[in-house]
N, C-alpha and C. Protein backbone atom coordinates (compact mmCIF):
# COMPACT_ATOMS: atom_id res chain seq x y z
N UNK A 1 98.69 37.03 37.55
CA UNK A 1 98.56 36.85 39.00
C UNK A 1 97.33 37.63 39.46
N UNK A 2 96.73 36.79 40.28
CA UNK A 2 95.68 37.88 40.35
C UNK A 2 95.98 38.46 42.30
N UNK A 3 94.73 39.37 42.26
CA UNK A 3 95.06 40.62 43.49
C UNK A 3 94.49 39.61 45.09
N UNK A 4 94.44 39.06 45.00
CA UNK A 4 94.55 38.11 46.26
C UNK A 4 96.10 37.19 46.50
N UNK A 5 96.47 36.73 45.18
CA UNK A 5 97.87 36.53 45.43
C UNK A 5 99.23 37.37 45.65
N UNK A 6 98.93 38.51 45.04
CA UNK A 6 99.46 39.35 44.98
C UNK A 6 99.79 40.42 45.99
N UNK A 7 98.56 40.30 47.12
CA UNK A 7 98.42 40.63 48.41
C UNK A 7 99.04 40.01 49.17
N UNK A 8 98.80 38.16 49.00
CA UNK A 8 99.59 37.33 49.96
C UNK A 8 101.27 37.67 49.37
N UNK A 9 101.15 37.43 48.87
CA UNK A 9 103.00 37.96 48.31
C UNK A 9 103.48 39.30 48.68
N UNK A 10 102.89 40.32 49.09
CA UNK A 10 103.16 41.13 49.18
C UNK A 10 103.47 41.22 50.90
N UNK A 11 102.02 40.69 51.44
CA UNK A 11 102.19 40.56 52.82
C UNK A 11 103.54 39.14 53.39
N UNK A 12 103.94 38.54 52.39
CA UNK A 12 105.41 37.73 53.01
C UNK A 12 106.50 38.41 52.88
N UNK A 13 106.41 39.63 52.13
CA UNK A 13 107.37 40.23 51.52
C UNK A 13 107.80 40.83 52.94
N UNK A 14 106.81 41.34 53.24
CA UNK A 14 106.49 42.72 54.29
C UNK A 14 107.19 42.13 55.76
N UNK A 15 106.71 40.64 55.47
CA UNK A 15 106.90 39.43 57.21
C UNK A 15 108.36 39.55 56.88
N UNK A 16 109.26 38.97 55.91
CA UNK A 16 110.19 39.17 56.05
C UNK A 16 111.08 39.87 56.54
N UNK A 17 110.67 41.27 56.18
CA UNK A 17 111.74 42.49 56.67
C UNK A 17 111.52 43.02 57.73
N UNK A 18 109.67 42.97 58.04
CA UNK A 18 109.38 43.76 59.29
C UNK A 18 109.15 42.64 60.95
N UNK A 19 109.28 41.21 60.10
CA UNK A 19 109.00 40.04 61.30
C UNK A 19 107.52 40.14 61.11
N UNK A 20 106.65 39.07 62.03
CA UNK A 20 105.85 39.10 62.57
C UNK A 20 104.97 40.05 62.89
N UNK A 21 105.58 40.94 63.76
CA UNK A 21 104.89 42.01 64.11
C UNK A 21 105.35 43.00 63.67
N UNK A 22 104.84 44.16 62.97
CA UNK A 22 105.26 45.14 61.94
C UNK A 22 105.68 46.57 62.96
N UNK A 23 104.95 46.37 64.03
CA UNK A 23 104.70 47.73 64.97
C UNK A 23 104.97 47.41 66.27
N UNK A 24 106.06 46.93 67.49
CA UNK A 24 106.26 45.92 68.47
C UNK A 24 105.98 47.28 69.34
N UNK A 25 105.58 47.25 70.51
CA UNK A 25 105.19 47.88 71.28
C UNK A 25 106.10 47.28 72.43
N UNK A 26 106.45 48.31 73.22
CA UNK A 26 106.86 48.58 74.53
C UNK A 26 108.85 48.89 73.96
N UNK A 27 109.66 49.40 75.40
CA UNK A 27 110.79 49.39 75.19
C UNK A 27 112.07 48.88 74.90
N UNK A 28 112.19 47.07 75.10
CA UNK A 28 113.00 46.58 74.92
C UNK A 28 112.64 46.10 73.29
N UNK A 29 111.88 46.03 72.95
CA UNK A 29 111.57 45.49 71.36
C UNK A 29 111.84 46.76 70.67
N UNK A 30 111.98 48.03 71.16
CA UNK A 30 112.11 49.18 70.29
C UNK A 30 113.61 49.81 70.20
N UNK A 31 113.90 49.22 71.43
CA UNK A 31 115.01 50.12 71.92
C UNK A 31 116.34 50.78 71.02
N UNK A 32 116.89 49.72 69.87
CA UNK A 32 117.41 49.48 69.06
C UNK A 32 117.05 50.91 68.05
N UNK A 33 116.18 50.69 67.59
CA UNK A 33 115.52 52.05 66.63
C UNK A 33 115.25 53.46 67.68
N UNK A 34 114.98 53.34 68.77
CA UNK A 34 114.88 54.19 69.25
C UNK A 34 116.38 55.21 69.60
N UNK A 35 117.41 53.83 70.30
CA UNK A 35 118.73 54.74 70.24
C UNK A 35 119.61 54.96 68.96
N UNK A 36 119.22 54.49 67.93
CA UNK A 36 119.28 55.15 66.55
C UNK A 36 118.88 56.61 66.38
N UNK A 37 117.79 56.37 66.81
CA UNK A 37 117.42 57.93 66.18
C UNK A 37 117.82 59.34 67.24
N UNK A 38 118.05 58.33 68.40
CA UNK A 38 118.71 59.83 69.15
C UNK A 38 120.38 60.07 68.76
N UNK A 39 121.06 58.69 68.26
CA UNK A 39 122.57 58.88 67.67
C UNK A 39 122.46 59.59 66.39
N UNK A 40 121.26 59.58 65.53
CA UNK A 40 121.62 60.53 64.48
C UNK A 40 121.00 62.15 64.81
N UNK A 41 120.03 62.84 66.25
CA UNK A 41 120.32 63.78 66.39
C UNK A 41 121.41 63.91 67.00
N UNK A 42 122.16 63.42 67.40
CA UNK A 42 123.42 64.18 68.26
C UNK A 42 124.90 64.01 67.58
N UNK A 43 124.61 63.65 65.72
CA UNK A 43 125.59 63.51 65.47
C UNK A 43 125.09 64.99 64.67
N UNK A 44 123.55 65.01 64.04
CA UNK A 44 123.17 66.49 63.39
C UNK A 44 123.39 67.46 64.57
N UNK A 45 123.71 67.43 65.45
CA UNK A 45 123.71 68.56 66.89
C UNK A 45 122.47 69.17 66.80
N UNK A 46 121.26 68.21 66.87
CA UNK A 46 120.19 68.60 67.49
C UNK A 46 120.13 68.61 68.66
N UNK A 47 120.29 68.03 69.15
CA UNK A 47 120.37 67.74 70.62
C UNK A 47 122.15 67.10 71.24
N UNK A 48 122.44 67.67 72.20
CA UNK A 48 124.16 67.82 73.03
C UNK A 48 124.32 66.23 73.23
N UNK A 49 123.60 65.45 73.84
CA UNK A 49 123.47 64.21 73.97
C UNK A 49 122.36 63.36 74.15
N UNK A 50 122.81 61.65 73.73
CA UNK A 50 121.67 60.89 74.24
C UNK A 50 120.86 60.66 75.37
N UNK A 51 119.98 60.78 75.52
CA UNK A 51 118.97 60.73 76.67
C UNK A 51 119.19 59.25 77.18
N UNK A 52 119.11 58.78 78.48
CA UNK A 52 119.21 57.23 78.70
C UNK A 52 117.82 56.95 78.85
N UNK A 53 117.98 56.10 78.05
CA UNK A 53 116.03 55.53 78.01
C UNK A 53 115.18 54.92 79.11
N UNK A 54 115.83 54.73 80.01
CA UNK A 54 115.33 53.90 81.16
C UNK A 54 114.77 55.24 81.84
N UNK A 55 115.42 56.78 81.26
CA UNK A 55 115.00 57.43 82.60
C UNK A 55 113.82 58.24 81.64
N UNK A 56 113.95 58.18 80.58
CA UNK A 56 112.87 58.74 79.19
C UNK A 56 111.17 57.93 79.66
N UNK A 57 111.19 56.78 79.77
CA UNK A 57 110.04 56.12 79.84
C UNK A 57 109.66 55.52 81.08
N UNK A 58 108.41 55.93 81.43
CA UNK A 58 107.78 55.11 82.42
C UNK A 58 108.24 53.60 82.73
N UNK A 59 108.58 52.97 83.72
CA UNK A 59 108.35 51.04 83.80
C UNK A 59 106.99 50.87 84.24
N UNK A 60 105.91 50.43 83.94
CA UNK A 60 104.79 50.16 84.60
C UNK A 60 104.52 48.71 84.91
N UNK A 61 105.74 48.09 85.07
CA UNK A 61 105.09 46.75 85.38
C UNK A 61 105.68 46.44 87.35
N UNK A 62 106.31 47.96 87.71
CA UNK A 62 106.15 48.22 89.24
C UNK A 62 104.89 47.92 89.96
């Protein structure tokens, strides 16, 4: 196989798991991973509780 196919194969590999877009920007495309990672500090008791995200981030489309 050579390293151009091997790239394209690699990059369907990648579409698969990560979609389309690898890096989605803004809050409703994140939100999911984002309140993940505040449920696993507050199960390590890093932090007492989850933050509500609506009040965490700017809306700028006011």
């Amino acid at each position: 196989m050579c390293i151009k196919e091997t790239r394209r194969s690699r990059r369907a590999q990648l579409r698969e798991v990560l979609g389309d877009d690898p890096f989605p920007y803004g809050l409703e495309r994140n939100r999911k991973n984002i309140e993940k990672y505040f449920d696993h500090a507050v199960e390590q008791s890093l932090i007492p509780a989850g933050p509500k995200l609506n009040e965490l981030f700017l809306d700028l489309n006011d």
